[in-house]
PDB file of N, CA and C in Angstrom:
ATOM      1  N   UNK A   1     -16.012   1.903   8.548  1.00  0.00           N
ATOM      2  CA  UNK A   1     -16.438   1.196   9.729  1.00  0.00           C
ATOM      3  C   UNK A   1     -17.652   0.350   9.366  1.00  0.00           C
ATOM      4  N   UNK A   2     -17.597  -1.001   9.815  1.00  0.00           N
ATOM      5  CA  UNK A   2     -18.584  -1.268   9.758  1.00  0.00           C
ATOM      6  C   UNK A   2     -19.538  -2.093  10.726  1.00  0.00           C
ATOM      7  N   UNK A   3     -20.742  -2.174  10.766  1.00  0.00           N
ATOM      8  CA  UNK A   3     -21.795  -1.983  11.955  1.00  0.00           C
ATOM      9  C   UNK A   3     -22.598  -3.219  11.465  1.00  0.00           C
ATOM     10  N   UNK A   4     -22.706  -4.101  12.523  1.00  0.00           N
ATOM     11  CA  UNK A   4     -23.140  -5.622  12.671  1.00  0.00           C
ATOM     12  C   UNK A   4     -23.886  -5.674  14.086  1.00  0.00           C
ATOM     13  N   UNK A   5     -25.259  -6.133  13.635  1.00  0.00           N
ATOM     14  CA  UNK A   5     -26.571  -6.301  14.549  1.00  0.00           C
ATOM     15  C   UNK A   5     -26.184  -4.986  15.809  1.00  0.00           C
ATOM     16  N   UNK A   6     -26.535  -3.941  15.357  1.00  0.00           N
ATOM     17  CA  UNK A   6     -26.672  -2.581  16.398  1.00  0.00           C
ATOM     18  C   UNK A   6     -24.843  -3.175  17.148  1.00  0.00           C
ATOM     19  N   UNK A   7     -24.325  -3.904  16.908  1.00  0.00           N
ATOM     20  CA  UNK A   7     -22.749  -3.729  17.559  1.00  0.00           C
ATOM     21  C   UNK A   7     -21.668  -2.899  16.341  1.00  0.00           C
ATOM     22  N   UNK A   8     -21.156  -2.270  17.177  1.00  0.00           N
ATOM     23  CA  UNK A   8     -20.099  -1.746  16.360  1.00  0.00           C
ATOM     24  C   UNK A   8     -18.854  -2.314  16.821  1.00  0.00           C
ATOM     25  N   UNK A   9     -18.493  -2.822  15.259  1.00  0.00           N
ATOM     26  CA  UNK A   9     -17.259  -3.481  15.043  1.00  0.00           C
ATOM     27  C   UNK A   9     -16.252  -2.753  14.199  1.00  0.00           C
ATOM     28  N   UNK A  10     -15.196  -2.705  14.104  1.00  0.00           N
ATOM     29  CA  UNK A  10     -14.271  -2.209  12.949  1.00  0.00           C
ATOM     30  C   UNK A  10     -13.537  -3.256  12.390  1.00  0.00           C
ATOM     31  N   UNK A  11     -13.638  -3.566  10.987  1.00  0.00           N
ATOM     32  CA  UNK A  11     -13.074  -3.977  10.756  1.00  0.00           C
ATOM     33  C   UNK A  11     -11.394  -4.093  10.577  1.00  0.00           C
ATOM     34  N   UNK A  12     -10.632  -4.894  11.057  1.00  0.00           N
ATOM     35  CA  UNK A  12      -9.255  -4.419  10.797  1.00  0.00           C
ATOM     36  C   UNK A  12      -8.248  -5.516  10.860  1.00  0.00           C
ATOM     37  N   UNK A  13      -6.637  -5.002  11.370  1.00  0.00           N
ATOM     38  CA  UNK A  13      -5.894  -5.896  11.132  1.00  0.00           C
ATOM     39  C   UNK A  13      -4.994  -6.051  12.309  1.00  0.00           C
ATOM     40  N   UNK A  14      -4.452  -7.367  12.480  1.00  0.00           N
ATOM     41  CA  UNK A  14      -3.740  -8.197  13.817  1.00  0.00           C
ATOM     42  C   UNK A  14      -2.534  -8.613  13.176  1.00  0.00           C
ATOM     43  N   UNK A  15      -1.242  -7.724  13.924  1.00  0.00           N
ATOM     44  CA  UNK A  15      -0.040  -8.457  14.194  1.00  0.00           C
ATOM     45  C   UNK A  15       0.267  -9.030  14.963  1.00  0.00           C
ATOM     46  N   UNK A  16       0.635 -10.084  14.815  1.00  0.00           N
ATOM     47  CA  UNK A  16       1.468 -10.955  16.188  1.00  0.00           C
ATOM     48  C   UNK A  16       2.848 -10.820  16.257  1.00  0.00           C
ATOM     49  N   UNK A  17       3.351 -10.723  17.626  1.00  0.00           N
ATOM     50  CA  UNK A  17       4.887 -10.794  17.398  1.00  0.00           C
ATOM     51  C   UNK A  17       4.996 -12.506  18.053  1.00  0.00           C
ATOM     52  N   UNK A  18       5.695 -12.927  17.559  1.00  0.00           N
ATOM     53  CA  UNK A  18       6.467 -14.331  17.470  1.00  0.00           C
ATOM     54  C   UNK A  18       7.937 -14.399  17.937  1.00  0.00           C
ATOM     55  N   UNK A  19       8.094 -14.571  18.907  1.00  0.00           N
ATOM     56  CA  UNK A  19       9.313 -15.321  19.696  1.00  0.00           C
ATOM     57  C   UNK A  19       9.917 -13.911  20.225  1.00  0.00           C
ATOM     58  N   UNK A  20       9.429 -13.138  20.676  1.00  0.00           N
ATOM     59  CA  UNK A  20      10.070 -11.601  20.251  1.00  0.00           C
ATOM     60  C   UNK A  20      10.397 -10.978  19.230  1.00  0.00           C
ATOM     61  N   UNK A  21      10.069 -11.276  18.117  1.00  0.00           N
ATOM     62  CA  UNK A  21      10.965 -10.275  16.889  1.00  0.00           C
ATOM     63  C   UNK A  21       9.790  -9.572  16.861  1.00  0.00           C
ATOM     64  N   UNK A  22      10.111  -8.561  17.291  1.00  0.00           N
ATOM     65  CA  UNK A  22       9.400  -7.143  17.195  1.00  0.00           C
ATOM     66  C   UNK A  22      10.046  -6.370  15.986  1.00  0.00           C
ATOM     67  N   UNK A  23      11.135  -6.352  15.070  1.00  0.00           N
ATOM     68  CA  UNK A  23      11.538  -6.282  14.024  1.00  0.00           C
ATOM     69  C   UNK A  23      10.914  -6.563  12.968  1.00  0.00           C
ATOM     70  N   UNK A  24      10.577  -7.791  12.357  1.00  0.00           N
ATOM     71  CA  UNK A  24       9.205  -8.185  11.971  1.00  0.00           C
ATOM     72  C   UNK A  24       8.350  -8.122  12.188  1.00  0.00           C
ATOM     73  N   UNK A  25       7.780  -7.804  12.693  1.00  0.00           N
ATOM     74  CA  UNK A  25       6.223  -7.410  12.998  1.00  0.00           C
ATOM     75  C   UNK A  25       6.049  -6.144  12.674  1.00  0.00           C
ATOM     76  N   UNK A  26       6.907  -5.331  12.704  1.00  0.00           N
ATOM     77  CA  UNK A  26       6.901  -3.676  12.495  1.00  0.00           C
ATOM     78  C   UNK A  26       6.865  -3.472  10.816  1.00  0.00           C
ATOM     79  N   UNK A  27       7.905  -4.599  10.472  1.00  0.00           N
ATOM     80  CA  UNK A  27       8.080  -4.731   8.238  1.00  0.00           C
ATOM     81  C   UNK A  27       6.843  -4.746   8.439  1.00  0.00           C
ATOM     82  N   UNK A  28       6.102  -5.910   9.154  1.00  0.00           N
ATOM     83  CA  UNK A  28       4.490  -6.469   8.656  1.00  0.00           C
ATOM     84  C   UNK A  28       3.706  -5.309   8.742  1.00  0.00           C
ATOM     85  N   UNK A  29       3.939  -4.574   9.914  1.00  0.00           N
ATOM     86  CA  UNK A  29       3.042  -3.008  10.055  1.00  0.00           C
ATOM     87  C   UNK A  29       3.302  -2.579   8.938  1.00  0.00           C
ATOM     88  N   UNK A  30       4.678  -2.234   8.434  1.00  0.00           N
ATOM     89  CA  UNK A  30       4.762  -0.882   7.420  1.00  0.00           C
ATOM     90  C   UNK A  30       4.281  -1.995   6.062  1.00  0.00           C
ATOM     91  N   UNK A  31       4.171  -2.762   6.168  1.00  0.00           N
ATOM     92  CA  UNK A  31       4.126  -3.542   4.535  1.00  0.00           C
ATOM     93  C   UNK A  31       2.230  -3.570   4.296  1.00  0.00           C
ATOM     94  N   UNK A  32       1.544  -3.374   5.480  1.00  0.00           N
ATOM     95  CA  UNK A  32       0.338  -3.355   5.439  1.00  0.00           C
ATOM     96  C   UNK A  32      -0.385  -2.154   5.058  1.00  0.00           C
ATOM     97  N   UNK A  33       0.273  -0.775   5.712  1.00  0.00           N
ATOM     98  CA  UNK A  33      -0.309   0.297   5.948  1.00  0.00           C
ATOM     99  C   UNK A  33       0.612   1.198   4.508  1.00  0.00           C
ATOM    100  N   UNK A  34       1.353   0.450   3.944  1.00  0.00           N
ATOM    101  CA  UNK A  34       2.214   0.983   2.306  1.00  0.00           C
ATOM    102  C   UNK A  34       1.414   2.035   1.534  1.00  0.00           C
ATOM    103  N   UNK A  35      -0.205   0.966   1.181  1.00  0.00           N
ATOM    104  CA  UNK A  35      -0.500   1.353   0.319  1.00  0.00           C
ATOM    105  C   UNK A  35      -1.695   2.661   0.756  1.00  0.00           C
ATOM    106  N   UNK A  36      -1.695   2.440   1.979  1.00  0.00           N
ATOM    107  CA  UNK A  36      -2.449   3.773   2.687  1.00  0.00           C
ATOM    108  C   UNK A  36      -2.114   5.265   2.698  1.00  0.00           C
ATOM    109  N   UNK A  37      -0.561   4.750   3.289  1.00  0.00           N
ATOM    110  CA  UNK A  37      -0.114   5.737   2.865  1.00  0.00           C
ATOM    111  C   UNK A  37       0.841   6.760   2.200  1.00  0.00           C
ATOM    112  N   UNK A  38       0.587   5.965   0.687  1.00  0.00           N
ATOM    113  CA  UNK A  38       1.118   6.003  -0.628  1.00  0.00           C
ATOM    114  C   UNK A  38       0.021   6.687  -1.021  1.00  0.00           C
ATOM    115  N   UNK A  39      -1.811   6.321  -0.653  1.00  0.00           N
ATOM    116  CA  UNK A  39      -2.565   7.060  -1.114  1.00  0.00           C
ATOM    117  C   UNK A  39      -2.935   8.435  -0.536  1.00  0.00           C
ATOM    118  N   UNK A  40      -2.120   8.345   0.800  1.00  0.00           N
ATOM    119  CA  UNK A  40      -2.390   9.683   1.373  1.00  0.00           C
ATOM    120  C   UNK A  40      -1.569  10.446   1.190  1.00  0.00           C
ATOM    121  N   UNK A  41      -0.189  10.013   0.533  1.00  0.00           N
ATOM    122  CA  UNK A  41       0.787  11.207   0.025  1.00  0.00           C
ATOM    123  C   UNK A  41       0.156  11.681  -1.449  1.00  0.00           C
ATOM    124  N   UNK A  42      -0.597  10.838  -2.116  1.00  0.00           N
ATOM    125  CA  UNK A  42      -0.838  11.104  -3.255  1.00  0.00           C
ATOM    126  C   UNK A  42      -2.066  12.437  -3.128  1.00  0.00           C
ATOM    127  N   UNK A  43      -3.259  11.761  -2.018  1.00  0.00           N
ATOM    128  CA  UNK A  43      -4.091  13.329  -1.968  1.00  0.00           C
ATOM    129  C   UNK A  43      -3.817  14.288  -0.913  1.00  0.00           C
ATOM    130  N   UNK A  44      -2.598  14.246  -0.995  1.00  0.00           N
ATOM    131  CA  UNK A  44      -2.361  15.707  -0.286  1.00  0.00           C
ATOM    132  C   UNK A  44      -2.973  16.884  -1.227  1.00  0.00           C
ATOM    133  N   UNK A  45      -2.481  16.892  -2.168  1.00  0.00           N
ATOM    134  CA  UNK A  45      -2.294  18.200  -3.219  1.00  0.00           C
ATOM    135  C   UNK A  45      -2.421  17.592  -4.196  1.00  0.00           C
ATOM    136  N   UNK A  46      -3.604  18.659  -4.620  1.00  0.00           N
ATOM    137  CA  UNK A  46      -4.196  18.688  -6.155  1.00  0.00           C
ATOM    138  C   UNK A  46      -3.637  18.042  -7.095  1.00  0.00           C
ATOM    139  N   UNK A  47      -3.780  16.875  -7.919  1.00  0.00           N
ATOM    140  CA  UNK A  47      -2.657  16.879  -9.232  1.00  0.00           C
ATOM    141  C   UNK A  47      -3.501  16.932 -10.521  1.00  0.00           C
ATOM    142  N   UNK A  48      -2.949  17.516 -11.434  1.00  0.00           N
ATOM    143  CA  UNK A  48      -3.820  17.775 -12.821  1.00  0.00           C
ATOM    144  C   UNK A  48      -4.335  16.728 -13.445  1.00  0.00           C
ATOM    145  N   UNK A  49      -5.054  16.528 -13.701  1.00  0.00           N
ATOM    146  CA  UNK A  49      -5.505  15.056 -14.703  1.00  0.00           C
ATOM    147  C   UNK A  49      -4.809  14.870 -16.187  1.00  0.00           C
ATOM    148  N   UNK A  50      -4.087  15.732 -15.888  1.00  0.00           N
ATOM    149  CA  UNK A  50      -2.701  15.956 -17.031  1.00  0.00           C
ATOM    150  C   UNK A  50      -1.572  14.796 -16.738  1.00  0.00           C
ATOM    151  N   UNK A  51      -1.196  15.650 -15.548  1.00  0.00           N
ATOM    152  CA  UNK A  51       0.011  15.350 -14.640  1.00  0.00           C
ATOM    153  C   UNK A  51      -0.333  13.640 -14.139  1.00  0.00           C
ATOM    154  N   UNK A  52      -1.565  13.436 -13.341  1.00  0.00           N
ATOM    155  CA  UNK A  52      -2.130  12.168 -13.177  1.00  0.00           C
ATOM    156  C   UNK A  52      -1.592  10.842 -14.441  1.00  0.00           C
ATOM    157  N   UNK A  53      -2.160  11.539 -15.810  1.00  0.00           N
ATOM    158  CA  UNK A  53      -2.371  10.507 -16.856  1.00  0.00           C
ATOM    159  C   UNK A  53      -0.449   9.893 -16.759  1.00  0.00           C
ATOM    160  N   UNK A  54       0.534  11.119 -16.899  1.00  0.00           N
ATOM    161  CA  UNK A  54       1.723  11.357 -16.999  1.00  0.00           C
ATOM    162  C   UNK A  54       2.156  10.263 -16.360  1.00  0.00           C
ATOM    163  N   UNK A  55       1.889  10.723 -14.877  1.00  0.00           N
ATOM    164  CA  UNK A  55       2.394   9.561 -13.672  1.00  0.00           C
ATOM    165  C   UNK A  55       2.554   8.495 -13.322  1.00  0.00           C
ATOM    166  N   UNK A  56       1.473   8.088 -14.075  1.00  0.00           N
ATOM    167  CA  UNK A  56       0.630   6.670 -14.518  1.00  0.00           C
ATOM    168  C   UNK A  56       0.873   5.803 -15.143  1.00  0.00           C
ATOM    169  N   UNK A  57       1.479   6.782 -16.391  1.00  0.00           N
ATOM    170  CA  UNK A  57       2.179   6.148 -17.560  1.00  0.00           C
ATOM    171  C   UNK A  57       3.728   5.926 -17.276  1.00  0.00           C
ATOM    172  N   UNK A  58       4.170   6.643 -16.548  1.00  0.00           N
ATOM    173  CA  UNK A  58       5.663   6.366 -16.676  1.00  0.00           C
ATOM    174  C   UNK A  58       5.825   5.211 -15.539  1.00  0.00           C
ATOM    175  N   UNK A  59       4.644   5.109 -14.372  1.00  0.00           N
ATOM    176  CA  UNK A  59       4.716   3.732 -13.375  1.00  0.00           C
ATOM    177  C   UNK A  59       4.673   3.018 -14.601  1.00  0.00           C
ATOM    178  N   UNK A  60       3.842   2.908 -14.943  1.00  0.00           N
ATOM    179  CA  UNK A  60       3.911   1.435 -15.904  1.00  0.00           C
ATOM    180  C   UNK A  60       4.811   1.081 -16.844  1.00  0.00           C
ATOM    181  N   UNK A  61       5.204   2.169 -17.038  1.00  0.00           N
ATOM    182  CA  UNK A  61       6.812   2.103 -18.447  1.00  0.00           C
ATOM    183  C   UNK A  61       7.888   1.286 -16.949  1.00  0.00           C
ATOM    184  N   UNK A  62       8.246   2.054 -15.911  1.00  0.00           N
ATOM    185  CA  UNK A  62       8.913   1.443 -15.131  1.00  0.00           C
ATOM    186  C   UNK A  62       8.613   0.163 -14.768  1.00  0.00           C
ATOM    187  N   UNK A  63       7.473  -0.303 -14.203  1.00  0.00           N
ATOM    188  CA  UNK A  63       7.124  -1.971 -13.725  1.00  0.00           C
ATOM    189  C   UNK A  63       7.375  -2.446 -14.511  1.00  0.00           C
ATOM    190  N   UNK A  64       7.247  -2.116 -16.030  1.00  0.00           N
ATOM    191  CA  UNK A  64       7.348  -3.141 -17.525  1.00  0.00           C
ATOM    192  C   UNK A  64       8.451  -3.758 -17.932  1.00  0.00           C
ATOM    193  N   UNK A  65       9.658  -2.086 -17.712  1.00  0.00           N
ATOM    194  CA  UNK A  65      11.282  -2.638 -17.340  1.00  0.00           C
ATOM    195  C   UNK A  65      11.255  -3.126 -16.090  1.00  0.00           C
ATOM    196  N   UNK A  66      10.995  -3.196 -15.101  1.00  0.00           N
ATOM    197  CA  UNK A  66      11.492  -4.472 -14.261  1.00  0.00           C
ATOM    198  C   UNK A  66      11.196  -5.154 -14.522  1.00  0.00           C
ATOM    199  N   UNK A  67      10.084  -6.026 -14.707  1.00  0.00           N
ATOM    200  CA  UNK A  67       9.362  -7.343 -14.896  1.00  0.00           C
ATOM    201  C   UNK A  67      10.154  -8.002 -15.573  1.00  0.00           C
ATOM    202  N   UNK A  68      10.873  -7.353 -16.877  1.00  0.00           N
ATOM    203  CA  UNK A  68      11.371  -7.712 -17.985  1.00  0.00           C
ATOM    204  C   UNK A  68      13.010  -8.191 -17.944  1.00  0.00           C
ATOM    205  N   UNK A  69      13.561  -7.058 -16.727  1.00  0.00           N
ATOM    206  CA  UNK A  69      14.628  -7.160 -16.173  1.00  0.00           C
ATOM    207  C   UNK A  69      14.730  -8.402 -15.247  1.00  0.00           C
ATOM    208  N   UNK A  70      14.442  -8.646 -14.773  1.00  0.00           N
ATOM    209  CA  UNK A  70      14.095  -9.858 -13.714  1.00  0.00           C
ATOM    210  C   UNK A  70      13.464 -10.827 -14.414  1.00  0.00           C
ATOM    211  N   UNK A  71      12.769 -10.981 -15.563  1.00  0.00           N
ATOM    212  CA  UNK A  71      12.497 -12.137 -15.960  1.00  0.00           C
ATOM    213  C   UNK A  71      13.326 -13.193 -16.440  1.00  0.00           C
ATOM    214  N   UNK A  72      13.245 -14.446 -15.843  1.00  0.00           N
ATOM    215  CA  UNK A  72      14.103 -15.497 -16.152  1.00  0.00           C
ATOM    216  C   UNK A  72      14.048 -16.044 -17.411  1.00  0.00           C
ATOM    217  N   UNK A  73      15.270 -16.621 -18.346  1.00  0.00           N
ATOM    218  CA  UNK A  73      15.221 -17.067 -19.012  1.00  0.00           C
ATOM    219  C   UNK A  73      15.025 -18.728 -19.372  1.00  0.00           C
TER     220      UNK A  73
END
């Protein structure tokens, strides 16, 4: 939160829905709040700094084959 001249403000975020598609606007919700809570499944429960390094490494072995897969020739 953050606090501007003794007012409290929060900083945050605005969807609009447009013409009615309330369909879109909801992707836009979940496409915003992803990485929130991707980090809140992650600290649920303890993970080893073992297991962490592991996890880490095999995201990146995976993004590396896609990138690579999808890269145009």
């Amino acid at each position: 939160m953050a606090v501007y001249k003794n007012k409290k403000k929060t900083l945050g975020t605005t969807v609009y829905v447009i013409d009615n598609d309330i369909n879109r606007a909801i992707s836009m919700v979940r496409h915003i709040c992803a990485p929130i809570i991707k980090e809140y499944k992650e600290k649920r429960y303890f993970e080893k700094p073992s297991d962490k390094r592991r996890r880490k490494a095999k995201e990146s072995i995976r993004k590396l084959k896609r990138k690579l897969h999808f890269r145009e020739f």
